[in-house]
Structure formats: C-alpha cells, structure tokens
N, C-alpha and C. Protein backbone atom coordinates (compact mmCIF):
# COMPACT_ATOMS: atom_id res chain seq x y z
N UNK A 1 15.08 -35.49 23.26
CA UNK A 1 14.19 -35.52 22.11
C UNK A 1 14.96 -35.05 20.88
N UNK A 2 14.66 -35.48 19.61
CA UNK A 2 15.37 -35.00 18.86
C UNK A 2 14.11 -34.59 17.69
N UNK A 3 14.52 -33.73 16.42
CA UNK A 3 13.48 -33.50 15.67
C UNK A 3 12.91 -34.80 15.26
N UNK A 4 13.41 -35.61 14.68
CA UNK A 4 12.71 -36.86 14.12
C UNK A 4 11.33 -37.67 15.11
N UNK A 5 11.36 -36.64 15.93
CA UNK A 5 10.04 -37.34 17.61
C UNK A 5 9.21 -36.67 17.24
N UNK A 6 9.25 -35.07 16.32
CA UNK A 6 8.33 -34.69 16.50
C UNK A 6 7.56 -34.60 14.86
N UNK A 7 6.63 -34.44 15.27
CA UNK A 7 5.43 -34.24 14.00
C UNK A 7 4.70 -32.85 13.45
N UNK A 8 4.45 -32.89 12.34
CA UNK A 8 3.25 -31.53 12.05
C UNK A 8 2.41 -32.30 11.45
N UNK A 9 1.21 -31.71 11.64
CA UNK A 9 -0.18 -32.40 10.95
C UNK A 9 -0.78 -31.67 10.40
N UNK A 10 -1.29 -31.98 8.90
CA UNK A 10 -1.61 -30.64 8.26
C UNK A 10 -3.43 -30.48 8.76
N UNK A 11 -3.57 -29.22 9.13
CA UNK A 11 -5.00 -29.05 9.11
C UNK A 11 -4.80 -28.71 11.06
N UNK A 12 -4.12 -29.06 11.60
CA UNK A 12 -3.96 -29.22 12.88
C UNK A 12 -2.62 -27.67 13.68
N UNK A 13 -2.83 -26.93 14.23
CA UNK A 13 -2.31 -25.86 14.36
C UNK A 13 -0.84 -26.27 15.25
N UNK A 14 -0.89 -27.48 15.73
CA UNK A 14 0.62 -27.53 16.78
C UNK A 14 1.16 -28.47 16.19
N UNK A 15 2.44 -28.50 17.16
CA UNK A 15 3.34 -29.40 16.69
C UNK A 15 2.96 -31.03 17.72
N UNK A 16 3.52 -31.68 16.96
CA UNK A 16 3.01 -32.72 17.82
C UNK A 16 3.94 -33.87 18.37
N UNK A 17 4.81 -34.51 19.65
CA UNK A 17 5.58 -35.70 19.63
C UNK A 17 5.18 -37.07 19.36
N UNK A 18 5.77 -38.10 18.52
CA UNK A 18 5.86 -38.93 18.17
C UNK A 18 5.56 -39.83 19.67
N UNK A 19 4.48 -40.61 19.94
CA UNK A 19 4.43 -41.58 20.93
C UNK A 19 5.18 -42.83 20.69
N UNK A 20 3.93 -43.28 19.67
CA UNK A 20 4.55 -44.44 19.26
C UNK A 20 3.49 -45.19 18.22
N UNK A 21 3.97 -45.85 17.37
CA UNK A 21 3.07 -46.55 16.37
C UNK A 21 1.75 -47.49 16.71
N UNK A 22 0.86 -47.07 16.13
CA UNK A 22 -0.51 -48.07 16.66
C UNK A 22 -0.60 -48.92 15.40
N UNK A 23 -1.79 -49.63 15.50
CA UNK A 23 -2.25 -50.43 14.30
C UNK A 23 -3.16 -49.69 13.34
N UNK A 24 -3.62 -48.63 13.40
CA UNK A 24 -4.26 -47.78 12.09
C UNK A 24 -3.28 -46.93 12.52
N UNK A 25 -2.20 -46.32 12.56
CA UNK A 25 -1.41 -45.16 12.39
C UNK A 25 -0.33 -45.09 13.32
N UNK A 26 0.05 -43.84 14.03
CA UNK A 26 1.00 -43.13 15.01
C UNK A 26 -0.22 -42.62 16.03
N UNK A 27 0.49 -42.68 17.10
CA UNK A 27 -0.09 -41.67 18.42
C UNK A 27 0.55 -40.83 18.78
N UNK A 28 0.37 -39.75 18.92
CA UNK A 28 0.98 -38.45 18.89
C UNK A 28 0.70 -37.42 19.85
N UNK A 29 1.59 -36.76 20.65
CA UNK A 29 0.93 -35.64 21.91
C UNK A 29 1.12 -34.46 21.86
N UNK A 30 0.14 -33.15 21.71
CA UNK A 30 0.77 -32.55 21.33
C UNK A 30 1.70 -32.09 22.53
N UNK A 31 2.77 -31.21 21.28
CA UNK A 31 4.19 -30.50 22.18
C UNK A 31 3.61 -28.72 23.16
N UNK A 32 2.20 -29.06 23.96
CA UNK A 32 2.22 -27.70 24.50
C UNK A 32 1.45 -28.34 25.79
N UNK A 33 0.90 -27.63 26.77
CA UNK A 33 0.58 -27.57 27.94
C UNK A 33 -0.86 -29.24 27.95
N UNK A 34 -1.41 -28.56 26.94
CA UNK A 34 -2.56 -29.44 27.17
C UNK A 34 -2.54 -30.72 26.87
N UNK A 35 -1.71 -31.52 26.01
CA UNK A 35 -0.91 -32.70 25.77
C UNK A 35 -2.21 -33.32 25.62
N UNK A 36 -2.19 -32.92 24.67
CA UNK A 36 -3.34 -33.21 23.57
C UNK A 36 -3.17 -34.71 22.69
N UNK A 37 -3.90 -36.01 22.84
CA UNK A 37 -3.50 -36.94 22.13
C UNK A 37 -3.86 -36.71 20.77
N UNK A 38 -3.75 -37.94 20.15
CA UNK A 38 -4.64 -37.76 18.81
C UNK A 38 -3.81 -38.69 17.98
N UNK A 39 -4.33 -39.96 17.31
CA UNK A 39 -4.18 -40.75 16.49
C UNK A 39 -4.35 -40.70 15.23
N UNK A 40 -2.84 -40.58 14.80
CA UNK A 40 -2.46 -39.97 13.03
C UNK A 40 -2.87 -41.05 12.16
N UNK A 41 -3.74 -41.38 11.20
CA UNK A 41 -3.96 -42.31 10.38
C UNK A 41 -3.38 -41.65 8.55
N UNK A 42 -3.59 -43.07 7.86
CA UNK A 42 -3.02 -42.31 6.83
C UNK A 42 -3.95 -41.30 6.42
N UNK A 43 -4.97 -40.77 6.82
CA UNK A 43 -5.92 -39.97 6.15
C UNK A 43 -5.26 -39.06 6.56
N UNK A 44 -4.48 -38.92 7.79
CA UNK A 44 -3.77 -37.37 7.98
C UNK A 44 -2.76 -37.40 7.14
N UNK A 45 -2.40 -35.82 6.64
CA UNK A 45 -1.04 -35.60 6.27
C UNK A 45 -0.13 -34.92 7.53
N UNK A 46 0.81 -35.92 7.51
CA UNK A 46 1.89 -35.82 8.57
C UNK A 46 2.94 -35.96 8.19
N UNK A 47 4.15 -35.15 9.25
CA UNK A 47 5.48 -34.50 7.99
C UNK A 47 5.91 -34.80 9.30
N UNK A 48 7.14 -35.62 9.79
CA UNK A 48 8.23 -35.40 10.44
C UNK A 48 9.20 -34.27 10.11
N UNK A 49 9.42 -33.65 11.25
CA UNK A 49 10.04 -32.31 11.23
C UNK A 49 11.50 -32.44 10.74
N UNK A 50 11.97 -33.72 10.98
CA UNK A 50 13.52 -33.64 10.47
C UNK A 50 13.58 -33.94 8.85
N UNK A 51 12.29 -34.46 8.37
CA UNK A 51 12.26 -34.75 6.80
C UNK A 51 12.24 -33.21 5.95
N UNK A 52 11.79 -32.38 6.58
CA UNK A 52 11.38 -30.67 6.02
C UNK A 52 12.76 -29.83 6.07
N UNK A 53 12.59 -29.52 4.63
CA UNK A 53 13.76 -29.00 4.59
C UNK A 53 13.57 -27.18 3.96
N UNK A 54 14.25 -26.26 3.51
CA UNK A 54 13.56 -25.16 3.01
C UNK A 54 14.72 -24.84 1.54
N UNK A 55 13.68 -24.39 0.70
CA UNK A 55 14.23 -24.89 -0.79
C UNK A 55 15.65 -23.14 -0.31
N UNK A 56 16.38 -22.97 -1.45
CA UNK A 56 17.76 -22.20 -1.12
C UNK A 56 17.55 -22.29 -2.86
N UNK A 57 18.55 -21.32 -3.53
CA UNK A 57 19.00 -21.09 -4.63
C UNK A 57 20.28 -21.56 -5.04
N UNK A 58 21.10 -22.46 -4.10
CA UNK A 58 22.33 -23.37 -3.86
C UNK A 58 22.26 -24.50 -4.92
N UNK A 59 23.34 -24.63 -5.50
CA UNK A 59 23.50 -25.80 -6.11
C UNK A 59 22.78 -26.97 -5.10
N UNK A 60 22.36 -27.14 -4.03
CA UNK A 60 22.40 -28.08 -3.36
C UNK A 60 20.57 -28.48 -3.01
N UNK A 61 19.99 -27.13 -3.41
CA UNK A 61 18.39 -27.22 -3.71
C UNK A 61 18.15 -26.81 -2.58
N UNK A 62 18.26 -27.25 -1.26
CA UNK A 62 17.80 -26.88 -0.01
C UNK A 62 18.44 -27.25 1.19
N UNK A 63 18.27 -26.33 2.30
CA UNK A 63 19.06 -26.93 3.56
C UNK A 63 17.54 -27.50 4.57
N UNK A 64 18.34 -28.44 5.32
CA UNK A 64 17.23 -29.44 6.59
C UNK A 64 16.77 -28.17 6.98
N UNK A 65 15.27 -28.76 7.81
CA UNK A 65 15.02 -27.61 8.72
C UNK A 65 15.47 -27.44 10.05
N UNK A 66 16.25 -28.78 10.55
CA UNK A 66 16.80 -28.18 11.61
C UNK A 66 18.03 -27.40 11.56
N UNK A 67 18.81 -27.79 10.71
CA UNK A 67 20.45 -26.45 10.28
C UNK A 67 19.72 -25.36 10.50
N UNK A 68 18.26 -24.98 10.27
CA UNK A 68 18.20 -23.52 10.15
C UNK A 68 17.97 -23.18 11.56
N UNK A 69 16.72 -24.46 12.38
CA UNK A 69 16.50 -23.64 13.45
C UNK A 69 17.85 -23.58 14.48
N UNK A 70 19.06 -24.63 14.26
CA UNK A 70 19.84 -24.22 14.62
C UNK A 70 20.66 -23.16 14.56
N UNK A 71 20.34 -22.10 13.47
CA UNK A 71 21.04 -21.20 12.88
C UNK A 71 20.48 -19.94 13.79
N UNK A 72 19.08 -20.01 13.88
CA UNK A 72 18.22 -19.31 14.12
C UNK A 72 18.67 -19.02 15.97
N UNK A 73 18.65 -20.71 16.62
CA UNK A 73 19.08 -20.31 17.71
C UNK A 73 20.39 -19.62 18.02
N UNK A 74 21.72 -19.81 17.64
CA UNK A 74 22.53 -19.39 18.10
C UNK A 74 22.51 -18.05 17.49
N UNK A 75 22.05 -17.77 16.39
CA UNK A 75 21.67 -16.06 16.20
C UNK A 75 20.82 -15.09 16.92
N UNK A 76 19.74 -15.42 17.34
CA UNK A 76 19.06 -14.70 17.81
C UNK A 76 18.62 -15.04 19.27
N UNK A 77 18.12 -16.33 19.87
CA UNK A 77 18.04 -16.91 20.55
C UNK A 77 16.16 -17.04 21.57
N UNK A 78 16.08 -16.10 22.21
CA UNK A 78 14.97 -16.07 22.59
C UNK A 78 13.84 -14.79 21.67
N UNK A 79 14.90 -14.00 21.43
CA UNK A 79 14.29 -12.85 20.63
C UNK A 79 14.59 -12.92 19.54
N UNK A 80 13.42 -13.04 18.64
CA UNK A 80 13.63 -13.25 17.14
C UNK A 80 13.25 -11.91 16.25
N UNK A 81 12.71 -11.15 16.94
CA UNK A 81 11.47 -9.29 16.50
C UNK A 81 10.66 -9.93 15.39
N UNK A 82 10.61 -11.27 15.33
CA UNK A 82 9.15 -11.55 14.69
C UNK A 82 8.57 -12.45 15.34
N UNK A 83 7.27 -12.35 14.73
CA UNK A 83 6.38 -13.72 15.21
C UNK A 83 5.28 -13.73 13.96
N UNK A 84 4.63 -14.72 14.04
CA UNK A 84 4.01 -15.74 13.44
C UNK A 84 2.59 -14.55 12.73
N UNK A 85 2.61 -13.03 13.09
CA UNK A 85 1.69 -12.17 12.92
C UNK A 85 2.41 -11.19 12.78
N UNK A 86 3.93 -11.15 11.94
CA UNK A 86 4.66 -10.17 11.53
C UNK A 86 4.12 -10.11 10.07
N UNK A 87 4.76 -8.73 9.70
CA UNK A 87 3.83 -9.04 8.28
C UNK A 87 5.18 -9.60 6.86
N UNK A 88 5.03 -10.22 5.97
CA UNK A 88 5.53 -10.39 4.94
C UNK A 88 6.91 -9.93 4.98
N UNK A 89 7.09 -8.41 4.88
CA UNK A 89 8.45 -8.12 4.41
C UNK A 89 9.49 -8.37 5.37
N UNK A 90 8.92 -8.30 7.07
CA UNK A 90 9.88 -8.61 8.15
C UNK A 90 9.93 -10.32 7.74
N UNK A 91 9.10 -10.98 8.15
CA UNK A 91 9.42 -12.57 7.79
C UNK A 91 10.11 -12.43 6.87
N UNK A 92 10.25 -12.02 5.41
CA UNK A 92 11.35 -12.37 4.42
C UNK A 92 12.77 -11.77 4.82
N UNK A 93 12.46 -10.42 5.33
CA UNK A 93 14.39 -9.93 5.53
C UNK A 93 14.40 -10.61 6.90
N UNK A 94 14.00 -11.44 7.78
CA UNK A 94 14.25 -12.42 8.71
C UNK A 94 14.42 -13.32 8.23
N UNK A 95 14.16 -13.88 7.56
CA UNK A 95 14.90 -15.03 6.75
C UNK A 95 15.86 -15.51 6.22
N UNK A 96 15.93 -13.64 5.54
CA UNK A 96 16.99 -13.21 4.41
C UNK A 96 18.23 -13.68 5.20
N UNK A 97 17.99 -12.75 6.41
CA UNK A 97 19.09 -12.77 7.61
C UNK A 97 19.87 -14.00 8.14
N UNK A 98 18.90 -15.03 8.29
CA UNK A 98 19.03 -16.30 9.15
C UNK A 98 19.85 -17.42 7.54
N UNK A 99 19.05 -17.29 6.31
CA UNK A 99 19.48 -17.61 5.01
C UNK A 99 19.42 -17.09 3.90
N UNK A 100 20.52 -16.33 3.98
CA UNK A 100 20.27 -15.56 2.34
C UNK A 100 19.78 -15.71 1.30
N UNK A 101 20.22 -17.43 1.11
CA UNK A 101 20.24 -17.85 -0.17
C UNK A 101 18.67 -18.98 -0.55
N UNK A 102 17.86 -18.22 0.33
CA UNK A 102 16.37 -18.92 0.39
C UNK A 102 15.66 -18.10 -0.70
N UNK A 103 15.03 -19.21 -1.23
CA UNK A 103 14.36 -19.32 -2.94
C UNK A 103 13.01 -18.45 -2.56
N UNK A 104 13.24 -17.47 -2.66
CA UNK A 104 11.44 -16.53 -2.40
C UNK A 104 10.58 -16.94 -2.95
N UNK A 105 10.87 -17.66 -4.26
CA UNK A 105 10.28 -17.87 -5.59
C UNK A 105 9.15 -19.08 -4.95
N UNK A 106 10.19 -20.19 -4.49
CA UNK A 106 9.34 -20.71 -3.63
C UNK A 106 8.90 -21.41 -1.88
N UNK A 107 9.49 -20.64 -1.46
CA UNK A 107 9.47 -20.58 0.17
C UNK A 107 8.29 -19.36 0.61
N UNK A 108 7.19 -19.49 0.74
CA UNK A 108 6.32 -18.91 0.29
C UNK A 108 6.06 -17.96 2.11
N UNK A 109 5.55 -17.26 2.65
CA UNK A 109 5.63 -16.44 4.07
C UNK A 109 4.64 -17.03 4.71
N UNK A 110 3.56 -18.14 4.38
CA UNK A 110 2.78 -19.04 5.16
C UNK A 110 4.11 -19.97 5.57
N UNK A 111 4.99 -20.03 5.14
CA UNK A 111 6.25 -21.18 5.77
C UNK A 111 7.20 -20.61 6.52
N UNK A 112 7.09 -19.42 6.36
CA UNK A 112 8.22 -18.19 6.98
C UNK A 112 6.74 -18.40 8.52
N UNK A 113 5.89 -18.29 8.29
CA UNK A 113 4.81 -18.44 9.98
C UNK A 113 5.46 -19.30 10.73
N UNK A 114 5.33 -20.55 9.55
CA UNK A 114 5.00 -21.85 10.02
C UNK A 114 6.78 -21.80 11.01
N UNK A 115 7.39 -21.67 10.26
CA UNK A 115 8.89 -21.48 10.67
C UNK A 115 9.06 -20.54 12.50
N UNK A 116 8.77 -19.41 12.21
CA UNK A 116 8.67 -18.99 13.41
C UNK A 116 7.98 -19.27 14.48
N UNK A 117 6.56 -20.18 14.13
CA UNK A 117 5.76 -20.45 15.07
C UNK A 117 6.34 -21.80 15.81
N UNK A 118 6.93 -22.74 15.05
CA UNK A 118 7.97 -24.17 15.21
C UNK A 118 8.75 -23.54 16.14
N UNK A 119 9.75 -22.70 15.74
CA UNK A 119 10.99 -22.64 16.43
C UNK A 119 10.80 -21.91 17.84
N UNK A 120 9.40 -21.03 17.96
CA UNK A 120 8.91 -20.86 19.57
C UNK A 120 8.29 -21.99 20.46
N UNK A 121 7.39 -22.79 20.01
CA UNK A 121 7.54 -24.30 20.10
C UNK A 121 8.25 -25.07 20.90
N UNK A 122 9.58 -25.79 19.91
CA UNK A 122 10.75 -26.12 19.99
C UNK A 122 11.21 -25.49 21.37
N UNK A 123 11.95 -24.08 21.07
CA UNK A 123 12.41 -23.58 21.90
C UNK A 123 11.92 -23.38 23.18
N UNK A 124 10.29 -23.37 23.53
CA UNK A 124 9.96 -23.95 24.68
C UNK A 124 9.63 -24.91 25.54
N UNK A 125 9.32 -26.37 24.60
CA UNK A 125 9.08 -27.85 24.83
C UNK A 125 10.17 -28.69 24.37
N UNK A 126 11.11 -28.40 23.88
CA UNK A 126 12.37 -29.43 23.01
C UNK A 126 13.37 -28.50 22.75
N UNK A 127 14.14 -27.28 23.84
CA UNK A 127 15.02 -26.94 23.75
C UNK A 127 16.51 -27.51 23.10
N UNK A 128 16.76 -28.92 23.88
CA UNK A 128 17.48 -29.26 23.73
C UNK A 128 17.80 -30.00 22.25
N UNK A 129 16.74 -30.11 20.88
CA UNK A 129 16.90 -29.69 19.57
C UNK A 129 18.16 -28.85 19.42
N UNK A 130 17.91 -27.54 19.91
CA UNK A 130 18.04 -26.41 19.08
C UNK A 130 19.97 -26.22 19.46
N UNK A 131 20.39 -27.07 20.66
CA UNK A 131 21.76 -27.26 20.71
C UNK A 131 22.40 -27.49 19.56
N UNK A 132 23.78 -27.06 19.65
CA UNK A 132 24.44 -27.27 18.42
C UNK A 132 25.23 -28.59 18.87
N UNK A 133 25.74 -29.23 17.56
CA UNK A 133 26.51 -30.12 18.06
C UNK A 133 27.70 -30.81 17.01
C-alpha cells in the first residue's frame, strides 16, 4: 500500500483505503478493524494523504506529509509520548522535534492531532508506508 491508497474524509474520524472508483464517486474502507465501507461523492471533502503536505518557514513553503511520517518513524518509532489528547505545548515541541522549521503561524494543533492520530493508524494498518526508501 502506499499513501496515495489512502484517504481522509472531512467530517469522518478515520482514515480510509482507496477501493476503487464508482460512478457517483470512490469506495473507500476504512483502515481499522471494522472495515467500514462508505461511498465518497463529491459532496464529501476528501484529501488523499500523499497530496497533504505541512506548511515549514523554508524557502520551499512546505514538506509532503509522508517525509514527515517518515521522519517520525525512524525517530521515534512505536513510542511517540504523545497522542492525539496531549495537550498543545507537547504536540508543538513534538513537532518542533520531528520539524523545526514548521510554520506555527499556520500549522494549527488540530493538525498536530490529526498528525499523530494518522501516523498510529498507518503504523498499525499500512506499516509498510512508513519504510524508508
């Protein structure tokens, strides 16, 4: 699997894999135990995970989001000392840590969640993402 399989849906709490295209939309499962269907139309907003990137203060505007969760894995790996109900200042100096040069200004700590809650996810349904290569 690679990120580009998988999906987020806004309004919808998981991550979701890419089935395959229907005639009003995508079909989509989610990525956890209960494999949850659900047919993405354009009324959903849906973000392929390899299109998301996180803004940086770099001449370069922002890095992908997978460079990071790759960053994330080979740094920390199963233990991250946050989660998705850490408060504010740990999500930002976890961040800080993983990317220094991330725009506070606007990378806002609902994305610092969203971030940690993905990469436990990932790391338990689509490990093989988080390989380097």
């Amino acid at each position: 699997m690679q990120l580009s399989d998988i999906a987020t849906v806004s309004g919808k709490g998981s991550l979701f894999k890419v089935l395959k295209p229907a005639k009003s939309g995508m079909i989509l499962e989610s990525l956890d135990e209960a494999k949850t269907k659900l047919v993405a139309t354009p009324n959903h907003r849906l973000s392929l995970l390899n299109e998301i990137s996180i803004y940086t203060t770099t001449k370069e505007g922002s890095v992908p989001l997978e460079e990071v969760l790759k960053k994330i894995n080979k740094e920390f790996g199963n233990d991250l000392g946050v989660d998705g109900n850490s408060d504010s200042s740990e999500l930002k100096a976890f961040l800080k840590s993983v990317l220094p040069d991330f725009d506070d200004q606007r990378v806002y700590v609902s994305d610092m969640k969203k971030l940690v809650k993905w990469y436990g996810v990932i790391k338990q349904y689509a490990p093989e993402i988080l390989e380097m290569k």
